[in-house]
Protein backbone atom coordinates (compact mmCIF):
# COMPACT_ATOMS: atom_id res chain seq x y z
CA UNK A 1 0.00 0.00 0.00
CA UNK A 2 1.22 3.59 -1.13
CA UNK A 3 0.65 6.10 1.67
CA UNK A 4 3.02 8.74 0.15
CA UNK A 5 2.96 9.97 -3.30
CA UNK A 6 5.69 11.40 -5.65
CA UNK A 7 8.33 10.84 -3.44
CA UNK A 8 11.15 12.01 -5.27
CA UNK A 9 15.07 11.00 -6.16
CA UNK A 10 15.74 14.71 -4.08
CA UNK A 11 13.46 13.57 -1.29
CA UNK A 12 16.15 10.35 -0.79
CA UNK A 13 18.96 11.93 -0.81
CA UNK A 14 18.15 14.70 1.87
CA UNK A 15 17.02 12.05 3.90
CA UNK A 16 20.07 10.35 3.66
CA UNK A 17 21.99 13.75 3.81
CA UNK A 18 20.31 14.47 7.38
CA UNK A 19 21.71 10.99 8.68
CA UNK A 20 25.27 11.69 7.21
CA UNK A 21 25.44 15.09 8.66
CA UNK A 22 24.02 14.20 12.03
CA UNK A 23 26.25 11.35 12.56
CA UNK A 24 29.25 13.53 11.39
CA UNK A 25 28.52 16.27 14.29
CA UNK A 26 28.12 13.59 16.82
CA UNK A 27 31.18 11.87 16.13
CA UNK A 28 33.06 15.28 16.27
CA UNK A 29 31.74 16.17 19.28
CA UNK A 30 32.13 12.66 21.21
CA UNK A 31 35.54 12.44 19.46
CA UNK A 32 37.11 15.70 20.70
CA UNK A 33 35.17 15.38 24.09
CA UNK A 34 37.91 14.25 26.11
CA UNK A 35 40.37 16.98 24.53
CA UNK A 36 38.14 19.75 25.04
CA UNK A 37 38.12 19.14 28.82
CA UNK A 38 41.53 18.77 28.96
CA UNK A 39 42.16 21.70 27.17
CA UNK A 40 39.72 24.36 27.61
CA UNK A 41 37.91 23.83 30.55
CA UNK A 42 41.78 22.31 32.44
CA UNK A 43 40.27 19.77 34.04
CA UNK A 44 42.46 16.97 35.82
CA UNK A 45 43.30 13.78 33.93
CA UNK A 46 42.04 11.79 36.42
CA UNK A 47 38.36 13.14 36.33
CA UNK A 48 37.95 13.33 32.85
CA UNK A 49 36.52 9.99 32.89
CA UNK A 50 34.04 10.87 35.57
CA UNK A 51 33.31 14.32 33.55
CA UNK A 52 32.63 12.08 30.24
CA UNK A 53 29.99 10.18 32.40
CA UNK A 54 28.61 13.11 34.08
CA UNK A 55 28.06 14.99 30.08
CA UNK A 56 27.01 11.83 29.30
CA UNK A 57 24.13 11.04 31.62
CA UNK A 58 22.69 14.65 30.94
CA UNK A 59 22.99 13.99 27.09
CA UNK A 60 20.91 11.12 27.37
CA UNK A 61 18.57 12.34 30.20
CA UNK A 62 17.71 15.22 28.08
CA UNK A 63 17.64 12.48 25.12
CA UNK A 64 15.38 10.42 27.08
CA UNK A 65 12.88 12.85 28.62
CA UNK A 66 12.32 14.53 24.96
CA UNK A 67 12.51 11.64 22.40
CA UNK A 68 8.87 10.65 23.08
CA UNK A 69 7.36 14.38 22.83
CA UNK A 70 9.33 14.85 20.11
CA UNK A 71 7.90 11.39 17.98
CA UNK A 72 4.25 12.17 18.93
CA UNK A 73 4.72 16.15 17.69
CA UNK A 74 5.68 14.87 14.46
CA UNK A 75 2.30 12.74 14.38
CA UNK A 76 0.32 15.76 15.10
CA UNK A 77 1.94 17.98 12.99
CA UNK A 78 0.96 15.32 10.51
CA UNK A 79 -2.50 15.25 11.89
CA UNK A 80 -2.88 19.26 11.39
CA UNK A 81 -1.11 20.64 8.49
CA UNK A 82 1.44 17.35 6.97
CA UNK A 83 5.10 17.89 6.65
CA UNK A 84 6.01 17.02 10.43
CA UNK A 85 9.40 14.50 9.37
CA UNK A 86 10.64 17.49 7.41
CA UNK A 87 9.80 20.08 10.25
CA UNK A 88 11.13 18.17 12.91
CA UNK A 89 14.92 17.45 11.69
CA UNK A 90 15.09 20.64 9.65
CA UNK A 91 15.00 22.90 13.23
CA UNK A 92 16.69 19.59 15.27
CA UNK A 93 19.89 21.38 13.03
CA UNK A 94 19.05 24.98 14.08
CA UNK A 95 19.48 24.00 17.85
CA UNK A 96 22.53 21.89 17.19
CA UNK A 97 24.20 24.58 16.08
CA UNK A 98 22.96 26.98 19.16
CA UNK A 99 24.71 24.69 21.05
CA UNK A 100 28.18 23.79 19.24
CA UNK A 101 28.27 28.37 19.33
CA UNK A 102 27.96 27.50 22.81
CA UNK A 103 30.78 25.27 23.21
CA UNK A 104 32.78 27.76 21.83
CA UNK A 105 32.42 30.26 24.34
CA UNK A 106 31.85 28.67 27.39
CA UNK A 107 34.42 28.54 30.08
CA UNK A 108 32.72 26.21 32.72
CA UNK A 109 31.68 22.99 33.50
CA UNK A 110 28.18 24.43 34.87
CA UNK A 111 27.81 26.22 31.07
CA UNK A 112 29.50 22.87 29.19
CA UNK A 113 26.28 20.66 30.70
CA UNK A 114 23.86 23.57 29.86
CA UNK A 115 25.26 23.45 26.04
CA UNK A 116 25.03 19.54 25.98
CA UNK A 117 21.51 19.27 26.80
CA UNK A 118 20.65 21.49 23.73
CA UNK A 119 22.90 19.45 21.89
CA UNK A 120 21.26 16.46 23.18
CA UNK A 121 18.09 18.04 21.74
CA UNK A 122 19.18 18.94 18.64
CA UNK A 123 20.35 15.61 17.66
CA UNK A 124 17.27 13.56 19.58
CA UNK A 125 14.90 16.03 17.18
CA UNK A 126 16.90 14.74 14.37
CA UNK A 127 17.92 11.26 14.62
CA UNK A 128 14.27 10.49 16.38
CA UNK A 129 12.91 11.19 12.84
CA UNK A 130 14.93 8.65 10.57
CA UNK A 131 13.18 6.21 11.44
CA UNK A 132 10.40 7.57 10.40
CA UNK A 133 11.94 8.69 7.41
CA UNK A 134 12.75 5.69 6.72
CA UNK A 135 9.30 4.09 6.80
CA UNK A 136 8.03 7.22 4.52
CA UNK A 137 10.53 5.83 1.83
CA UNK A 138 9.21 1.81 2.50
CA UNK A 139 5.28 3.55 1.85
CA UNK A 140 6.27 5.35 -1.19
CA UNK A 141 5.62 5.07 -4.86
CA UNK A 142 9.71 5.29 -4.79
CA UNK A 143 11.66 2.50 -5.88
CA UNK A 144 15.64 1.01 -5.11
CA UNK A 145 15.49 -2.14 -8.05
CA UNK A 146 18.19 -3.71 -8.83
CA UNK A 147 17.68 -5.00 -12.21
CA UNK A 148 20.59 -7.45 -14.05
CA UNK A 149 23.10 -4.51 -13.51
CA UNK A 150 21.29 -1.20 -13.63
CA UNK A 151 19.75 0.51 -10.68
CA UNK A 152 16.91 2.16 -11.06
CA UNK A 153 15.42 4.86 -8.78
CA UNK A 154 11.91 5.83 -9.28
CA UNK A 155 8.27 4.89 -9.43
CA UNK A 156 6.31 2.37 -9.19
CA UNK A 157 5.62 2.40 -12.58
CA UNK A 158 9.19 1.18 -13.75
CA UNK A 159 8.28 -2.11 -15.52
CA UNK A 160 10.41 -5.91 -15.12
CA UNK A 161 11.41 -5.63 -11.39
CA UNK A 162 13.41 -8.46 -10.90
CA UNK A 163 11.41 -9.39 -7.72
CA UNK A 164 7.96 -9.62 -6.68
CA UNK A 165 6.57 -7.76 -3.57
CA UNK A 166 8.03 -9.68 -1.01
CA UNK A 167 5.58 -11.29 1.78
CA UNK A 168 5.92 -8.72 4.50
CA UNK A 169 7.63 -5.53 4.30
CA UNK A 170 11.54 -5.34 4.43
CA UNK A 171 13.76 -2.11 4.26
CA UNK A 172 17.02 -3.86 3.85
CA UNK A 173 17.93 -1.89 1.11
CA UNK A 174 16.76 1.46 2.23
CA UNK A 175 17.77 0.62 5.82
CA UNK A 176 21.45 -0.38 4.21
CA UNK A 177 21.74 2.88 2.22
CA UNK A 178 20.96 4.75 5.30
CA UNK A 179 23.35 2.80 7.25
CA UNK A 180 25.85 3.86 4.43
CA UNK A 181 24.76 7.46 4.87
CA UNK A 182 25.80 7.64 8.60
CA UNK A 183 28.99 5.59 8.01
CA UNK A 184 29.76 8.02 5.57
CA UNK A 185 29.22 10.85 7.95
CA UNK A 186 31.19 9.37 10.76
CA UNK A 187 34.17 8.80 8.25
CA UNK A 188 34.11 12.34 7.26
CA UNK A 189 33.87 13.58 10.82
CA UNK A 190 37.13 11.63 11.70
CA UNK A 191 38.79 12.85 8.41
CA UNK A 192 37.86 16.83 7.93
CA UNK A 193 36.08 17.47 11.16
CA UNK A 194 37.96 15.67 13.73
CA UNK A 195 41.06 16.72 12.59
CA UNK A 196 40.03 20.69 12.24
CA UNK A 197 41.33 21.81 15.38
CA UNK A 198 44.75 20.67 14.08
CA UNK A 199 44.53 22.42 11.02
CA UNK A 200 43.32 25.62 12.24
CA UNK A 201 46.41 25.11 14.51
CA UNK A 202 48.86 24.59 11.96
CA UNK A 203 47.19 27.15 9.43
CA UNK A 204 46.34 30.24 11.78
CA UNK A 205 48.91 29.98 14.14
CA UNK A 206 46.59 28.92 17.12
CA UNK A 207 47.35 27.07 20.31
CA UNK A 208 45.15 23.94 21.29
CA UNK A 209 42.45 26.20 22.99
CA UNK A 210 41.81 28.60 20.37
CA UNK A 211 42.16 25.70 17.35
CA UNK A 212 39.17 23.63 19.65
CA UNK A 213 36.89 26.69 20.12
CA UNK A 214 37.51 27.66 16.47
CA UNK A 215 36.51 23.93 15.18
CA UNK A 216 33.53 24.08 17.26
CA UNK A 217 32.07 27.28 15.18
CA UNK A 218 32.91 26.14 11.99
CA UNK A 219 30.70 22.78 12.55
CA UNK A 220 28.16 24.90 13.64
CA UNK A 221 27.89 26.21 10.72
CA UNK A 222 28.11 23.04 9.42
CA UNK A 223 24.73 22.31 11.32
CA UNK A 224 23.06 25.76 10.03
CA UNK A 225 24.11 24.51 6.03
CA UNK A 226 22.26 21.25 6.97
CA UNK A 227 19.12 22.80 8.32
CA UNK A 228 19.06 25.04 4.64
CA UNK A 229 19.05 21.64 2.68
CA UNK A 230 16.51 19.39 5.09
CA UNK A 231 13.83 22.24 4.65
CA UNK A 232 14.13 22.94 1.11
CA UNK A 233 14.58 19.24 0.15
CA UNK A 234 12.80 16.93 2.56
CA UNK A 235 9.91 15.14 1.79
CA UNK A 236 6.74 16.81 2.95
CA UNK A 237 3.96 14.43 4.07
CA UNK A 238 0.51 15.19 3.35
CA UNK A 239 -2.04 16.18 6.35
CA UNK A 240 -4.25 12.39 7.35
CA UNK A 241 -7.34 13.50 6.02
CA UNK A 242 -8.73 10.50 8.05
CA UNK A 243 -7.00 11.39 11.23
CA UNK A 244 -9.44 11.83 13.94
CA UNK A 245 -7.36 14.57 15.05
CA UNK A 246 -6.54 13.09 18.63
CA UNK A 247 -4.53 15.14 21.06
CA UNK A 248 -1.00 14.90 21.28
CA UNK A 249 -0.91 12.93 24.63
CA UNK A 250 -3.62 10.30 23.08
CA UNK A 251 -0.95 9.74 19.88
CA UNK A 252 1.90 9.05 22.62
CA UNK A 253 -0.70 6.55 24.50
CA UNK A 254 -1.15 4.70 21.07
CA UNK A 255 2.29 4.31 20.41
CA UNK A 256 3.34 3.14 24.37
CA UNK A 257 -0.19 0.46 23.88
CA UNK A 258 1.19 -0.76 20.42
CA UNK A 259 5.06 -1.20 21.64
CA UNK A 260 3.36 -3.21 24.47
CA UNK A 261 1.74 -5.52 22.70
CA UNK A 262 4.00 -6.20 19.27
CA UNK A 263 6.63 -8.01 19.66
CA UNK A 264 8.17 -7.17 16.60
CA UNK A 265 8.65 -3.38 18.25
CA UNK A 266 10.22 -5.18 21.29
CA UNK A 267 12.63 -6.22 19.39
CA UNK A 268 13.38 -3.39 17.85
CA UNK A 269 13.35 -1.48 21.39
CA UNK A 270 16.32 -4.46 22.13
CA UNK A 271 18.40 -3.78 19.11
CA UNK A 272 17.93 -0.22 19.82
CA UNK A 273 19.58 -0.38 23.09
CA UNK A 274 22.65 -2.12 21.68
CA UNK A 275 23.29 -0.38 19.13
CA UNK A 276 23.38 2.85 20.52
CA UNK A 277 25.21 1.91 23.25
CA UNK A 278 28.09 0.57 20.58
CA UNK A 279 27.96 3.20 18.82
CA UNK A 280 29.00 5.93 21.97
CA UNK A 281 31.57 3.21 22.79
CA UNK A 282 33.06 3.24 19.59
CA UNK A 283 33.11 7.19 19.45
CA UNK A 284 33.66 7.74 23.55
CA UNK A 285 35.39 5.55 24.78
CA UNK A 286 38.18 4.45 21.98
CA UNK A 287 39.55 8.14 21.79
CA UNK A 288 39.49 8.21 25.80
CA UNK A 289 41.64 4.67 25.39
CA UNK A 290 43.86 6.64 22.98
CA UNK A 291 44.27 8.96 25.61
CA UNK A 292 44.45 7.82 28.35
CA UNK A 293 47.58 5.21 27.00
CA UNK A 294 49.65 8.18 25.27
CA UNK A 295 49.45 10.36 28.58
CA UNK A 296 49.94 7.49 31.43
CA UNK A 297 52.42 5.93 29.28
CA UNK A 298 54.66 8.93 28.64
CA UNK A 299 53.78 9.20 24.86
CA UNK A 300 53.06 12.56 25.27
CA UNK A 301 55.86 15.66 24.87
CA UNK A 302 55.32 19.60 25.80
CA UNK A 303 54.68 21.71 23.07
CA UNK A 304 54.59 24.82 25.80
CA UNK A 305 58.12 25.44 27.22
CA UNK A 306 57.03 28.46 29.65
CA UNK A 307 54.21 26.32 31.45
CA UNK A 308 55.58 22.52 30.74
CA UNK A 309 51.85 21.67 30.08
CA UNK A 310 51.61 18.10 27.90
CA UNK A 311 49.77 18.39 24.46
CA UNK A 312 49.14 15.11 22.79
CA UNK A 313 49.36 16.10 18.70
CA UNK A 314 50.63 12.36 18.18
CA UNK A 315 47.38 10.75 20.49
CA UNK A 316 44.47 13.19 18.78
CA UNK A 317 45.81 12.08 15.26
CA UNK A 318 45.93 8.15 16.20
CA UNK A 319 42.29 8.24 17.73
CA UNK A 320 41.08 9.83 14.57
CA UNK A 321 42.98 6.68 12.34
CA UNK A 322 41.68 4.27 14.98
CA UNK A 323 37.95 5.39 14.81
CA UNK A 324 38.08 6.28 11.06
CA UNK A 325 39.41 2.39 10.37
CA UNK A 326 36.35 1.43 12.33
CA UNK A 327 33.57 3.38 10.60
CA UNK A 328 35.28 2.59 7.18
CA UNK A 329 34.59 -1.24 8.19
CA UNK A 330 31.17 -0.50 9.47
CA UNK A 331 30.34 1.29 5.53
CA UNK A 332 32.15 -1.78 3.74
CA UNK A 333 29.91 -4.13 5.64
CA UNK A 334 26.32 -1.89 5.00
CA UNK A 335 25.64 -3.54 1.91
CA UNK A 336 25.78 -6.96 3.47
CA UNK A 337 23.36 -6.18 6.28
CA UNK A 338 21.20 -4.89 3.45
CA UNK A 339 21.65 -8.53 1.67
CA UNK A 340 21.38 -10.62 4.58
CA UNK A 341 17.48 -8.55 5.90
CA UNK A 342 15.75 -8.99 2.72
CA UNK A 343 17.21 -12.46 1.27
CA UNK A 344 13.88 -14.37 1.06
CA UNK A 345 15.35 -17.35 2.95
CA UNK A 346 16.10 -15.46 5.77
CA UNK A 347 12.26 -16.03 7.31
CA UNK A 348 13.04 -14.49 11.14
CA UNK A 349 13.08 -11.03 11.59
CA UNK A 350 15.68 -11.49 14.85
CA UNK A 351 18.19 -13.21 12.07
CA UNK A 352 20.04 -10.44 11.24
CA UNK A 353 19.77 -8.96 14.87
CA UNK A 354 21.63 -12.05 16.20
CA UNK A 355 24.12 -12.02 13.70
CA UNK A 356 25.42 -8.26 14.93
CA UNK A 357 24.73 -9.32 18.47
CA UNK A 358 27.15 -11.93 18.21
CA UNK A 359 29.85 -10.02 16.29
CA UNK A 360 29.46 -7.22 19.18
CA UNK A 361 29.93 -10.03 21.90
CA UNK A 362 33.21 -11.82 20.29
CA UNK A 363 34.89 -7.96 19.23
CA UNK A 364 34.30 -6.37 22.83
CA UNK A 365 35.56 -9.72 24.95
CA UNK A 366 38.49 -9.73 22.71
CA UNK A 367 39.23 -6.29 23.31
CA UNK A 368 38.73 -6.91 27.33
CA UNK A 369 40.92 -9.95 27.66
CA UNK A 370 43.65 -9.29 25.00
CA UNK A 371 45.93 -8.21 28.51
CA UNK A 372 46.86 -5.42 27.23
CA UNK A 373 45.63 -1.42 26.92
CA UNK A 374 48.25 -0.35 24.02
CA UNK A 375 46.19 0.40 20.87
CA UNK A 376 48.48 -0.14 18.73
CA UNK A 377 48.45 -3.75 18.87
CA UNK A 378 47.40 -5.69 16.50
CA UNK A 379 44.32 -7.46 18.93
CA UNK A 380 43.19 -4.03 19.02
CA UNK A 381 42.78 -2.99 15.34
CA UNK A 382 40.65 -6.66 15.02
CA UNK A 383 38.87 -5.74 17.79
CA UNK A 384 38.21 -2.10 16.43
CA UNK A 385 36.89 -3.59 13.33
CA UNK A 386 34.85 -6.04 14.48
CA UNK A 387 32.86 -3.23 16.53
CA UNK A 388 32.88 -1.58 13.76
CA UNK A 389 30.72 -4.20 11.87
CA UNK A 390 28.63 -5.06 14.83
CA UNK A 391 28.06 -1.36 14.96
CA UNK A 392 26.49 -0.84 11.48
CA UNK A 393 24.52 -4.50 11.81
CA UNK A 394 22.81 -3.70 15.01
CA UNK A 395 21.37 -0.20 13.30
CA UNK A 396 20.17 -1.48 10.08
CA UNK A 397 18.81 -4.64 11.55
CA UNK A 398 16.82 -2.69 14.39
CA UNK A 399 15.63 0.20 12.14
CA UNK A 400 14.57 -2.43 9.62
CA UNK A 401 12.74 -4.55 12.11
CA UNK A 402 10.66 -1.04 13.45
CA UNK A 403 10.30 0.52 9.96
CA UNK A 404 9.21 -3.13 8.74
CA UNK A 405 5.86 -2.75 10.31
CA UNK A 406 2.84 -1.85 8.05
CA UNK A 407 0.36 0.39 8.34
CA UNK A 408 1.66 2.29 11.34
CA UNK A 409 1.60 5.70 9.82
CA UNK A 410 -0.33 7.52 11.95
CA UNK A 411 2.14 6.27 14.83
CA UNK A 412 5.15 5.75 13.36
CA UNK A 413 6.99 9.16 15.12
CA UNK A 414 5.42 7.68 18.38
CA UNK A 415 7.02 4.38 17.88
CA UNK A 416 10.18 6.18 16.73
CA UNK A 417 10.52 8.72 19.71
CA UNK A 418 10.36 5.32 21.83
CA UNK A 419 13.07 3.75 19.79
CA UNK A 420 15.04 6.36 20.52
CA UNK A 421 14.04 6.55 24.14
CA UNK A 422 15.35 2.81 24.56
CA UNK A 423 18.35 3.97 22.48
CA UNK A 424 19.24 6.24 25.00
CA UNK A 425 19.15 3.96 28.21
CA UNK A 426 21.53 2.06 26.22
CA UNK A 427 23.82 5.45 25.86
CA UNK A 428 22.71 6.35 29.50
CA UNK A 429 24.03 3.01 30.76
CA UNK A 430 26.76 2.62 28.74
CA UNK A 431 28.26 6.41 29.08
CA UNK A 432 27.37 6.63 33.37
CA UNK A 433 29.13 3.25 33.93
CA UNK A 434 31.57 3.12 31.70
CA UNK A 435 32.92 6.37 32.29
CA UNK A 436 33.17 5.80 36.04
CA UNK A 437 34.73 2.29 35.52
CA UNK A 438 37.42 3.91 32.63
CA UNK A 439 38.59 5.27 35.40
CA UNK A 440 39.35 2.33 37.45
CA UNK A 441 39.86 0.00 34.22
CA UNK A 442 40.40 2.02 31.02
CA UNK A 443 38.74 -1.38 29.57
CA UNK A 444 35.67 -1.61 31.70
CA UNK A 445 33.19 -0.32 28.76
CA UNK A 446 34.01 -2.32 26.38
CA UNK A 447 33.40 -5.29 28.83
CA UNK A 448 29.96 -3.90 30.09
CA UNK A 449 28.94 -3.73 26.19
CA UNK A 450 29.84 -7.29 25.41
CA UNK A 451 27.62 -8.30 28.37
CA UNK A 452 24.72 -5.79 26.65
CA UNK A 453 25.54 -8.22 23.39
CA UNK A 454 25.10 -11.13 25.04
CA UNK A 455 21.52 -10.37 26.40
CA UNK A 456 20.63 -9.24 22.72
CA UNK A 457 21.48 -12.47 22.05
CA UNK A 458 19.50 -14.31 24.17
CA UNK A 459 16.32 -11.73 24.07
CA UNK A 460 16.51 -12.50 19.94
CA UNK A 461 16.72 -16.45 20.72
CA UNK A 462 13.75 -16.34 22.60
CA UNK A 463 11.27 -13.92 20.87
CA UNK A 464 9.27 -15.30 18.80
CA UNK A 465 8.12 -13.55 15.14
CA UNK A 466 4.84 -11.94 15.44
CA UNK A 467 2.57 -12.78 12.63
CA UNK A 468 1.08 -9.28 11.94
CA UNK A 469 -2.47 -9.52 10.40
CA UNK A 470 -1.82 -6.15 8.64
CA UNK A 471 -5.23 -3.97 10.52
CA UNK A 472 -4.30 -0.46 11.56
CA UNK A 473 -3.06 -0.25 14.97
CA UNK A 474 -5.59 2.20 16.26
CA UNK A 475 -7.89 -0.58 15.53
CA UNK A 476 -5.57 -3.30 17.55
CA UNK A 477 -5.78 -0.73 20.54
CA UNK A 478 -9.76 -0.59 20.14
């Protein structure tokens, strides 16, 4: 069934634009983190690690507490005038960059948390949404076919499809492209944005402080760029003109009943957990690794012979090659995810979910038990990459089990705000006790998201596939 009409090859690609660029400001952000404490604010080494937890836990707090509202405005936006996924996301970039302008002037830790709950906002307003971007492009006269070897992107009226309709509704493609996207994004923050403060360094003649503050204003305007393209370019949905025009706290009801009672969403909720979770681990926690070896182990040399003050040039560049070798991995390995959700003989929808589960479970024990904290070991490059295709599989498979769902529509921002609500108790738990156990064992994360794996695993062996019957969920809810 075709709920949205002449969706368009521009439509795709700004929804795949907002992932990249979202993903590419996170990773900057998460990746200089530890850095810009150091640096600006001059905190002690041996609280950064509580600091990271502390920024952490308000960024998903905020995250938490908003996600919800946020999915059910962008139902009754829908319900009053249409357009609500291209509304939401457009001015999600608008506050992103209020708050990255922020970073750049503040000069304590009370002002720091103040400018990472906007953040948080920001990027909860737009990441809250691709979901349900996501299933806009799955209801669309729009079309990904892969025919002998052309691609062709358009309507439904393109003739000789090489496959039939499947049974029930898969996104692997469209969840693998996005995946792609935000792979993308993360490899370009670790290769232009990551490594800005440097360059500002080297080009304008700027100490560490200066070059950070400077970075931080040129991605926000980054962030106002991105908010330009998502409104002109996004798709806009048409108002439901057989909505019954509920209230906003009736459409959040509907979405908590239906995630209650499907267990498809369950799942979904699950793999949301995890793979949010990897995915701060992968941008937190390796950099603070990086760090935390070149300054304990004497790796670092003074660049400031008035003050003696250690600067770690040689550590910032080696976290950027570290992370940027995982999220290359992690966009090699999309188009398999892709494969692996819609080949027809692939009949569970928890397949693919236990697949990236167990990847997660073998790279982060590895990683925990290799005896050894140096990352430039060969065990630790493995284990890098191996996150790094855990990481993409757990966020195409759980998108692609949520978005997989028909006739949720009226819901679907509902459903997503929740998603991203479960995503952030995964971030919440993964940032408040890893960061206070980095400090005891630089490790400890990476062990607490292997155990986080290993439930996956065992929630996806035991769930059984719900056979939808296809009526609208409203109806399910009476």
């Amino acid at each position: 069934m075709v709920n949205h009409n002449n969706y368009t090859l521009l439509n795709y690609l700004a929804f795949n634009y907002a992932g990249f660029a979202c993903i590419s400001i996170i990773v900057f952000l998460s990746s200089t983190q530890p850095f810009y404490i150091k640096e600006v604010l001059e905190l002690e080494n041996a609280k950064i690690g509580g600091v990271i937890g502390i920024l952490g836990f308000i960024d998903e707090l905020t995250s938490m507490i908003s996600a919800p509202f946020i999915g059910a405005l962008n139902d009754k936006l829908n319900t009053i005038s249409g357009g609500g996924s291209r509304i939401v996301p457009s001015i999600a970039f608008l506050v992103i960059s209020i708050a990255l302008a922020g970073y750049s002037v503040c000069s304590k830790f009370s002002e720091l948390m103040l400018f990472r709950a906007i953040f948080a906002l920001g990027v909860t307003g737009c990441m809250s949404m691709i979901t349900v971007l996501l299933n806009e492009v799955g209801d669309s006269d729009f079309k990904l076919t892969f025919k002998r070897r052309e691609i062709l992107l358009g309507h439904e009226e393109e003739e000789e499809e090489v496959e039939a309709e499947p049974e029930r509704k898969k996104n692997g493609k469209f969840s693998a492209l996005i995946g792609i996207s935000t792979g993308i994004g993360a490899i370009f923050a670790v290769s232009v944005f990551v490594p800005l403060p440097i360059k500002l360094g080297d080009k304008f003649q700027l100490d560490i402080k200066s070059s950070l503050e400077w970075a931080y204003l040129v991605v926000s305007g980054f962030a106002i760029f991105s908010f330009m393209i998502l409104i002109i370019w996004l798709y806009r949905t048409r108002s439901n003109v057989n909505s019954t025009h509920e209230n906003y706290f009736e459409l959040l009801r509907h979405g908590f009943e239906f995630s209650r009672i499907n267990h498809q969403v369950k799942l979904a909720y699950a793999g949301a957990f995890v793979a949010r979770s990897t995915t701060v681990a992968m941008a937190v926690f390796i950099p603070l690794m990086v760090y935390d070896w070149y300054y304990n182990k004497g790796q670092c040399k003074s660049n400031d012979q008035n003050t003696g003050n250690l600067t770690c040039h040689e550590g910032y560049v080696f976290s950027a090659i570290l992370t940027g070798i995982a999220q290359t991995i992690a966009l090699v390995s999309a188009p398999f995810w892709g494969f692996l959700i819609d080949f027809r003989k692939v009949k569970s929808r928890s397949t693919p979910l236990k697949v990236a589960a167990l990847f997660g479970l073998v790279g982060n024990f590895l990683f925990c038990f290799s005896n050894t904290t140096n990352p430039k070991t060969v065990t630790c490059f493995l284990s890098v990459c191996i996150l790094g295709v855990s990481q993409i599989g757990l966020i195409i498979s759980s998108m692609s089990v949520l978005t997989g769902i028909s006739d949720v529509h009226e819901i679907m921002g509902s459903l997503s705000g929740f998603y991203s609500f479960c995503g952030g108790l995964g971030i919440l738990s993964i940032t408040l006790l890893g960061g206070f156990l980095s400090d005891l064992w630089i490790l400890g994360p990476f062990f607490i998201l292997g155990t986080f794996n290993a439930a996956l695993l065992v929630i996806c062996h035991i769930n059984r596939d719900e056979k939808y019957q296809g009526e609208s969920p409203l109806l399910l809810l009476g």
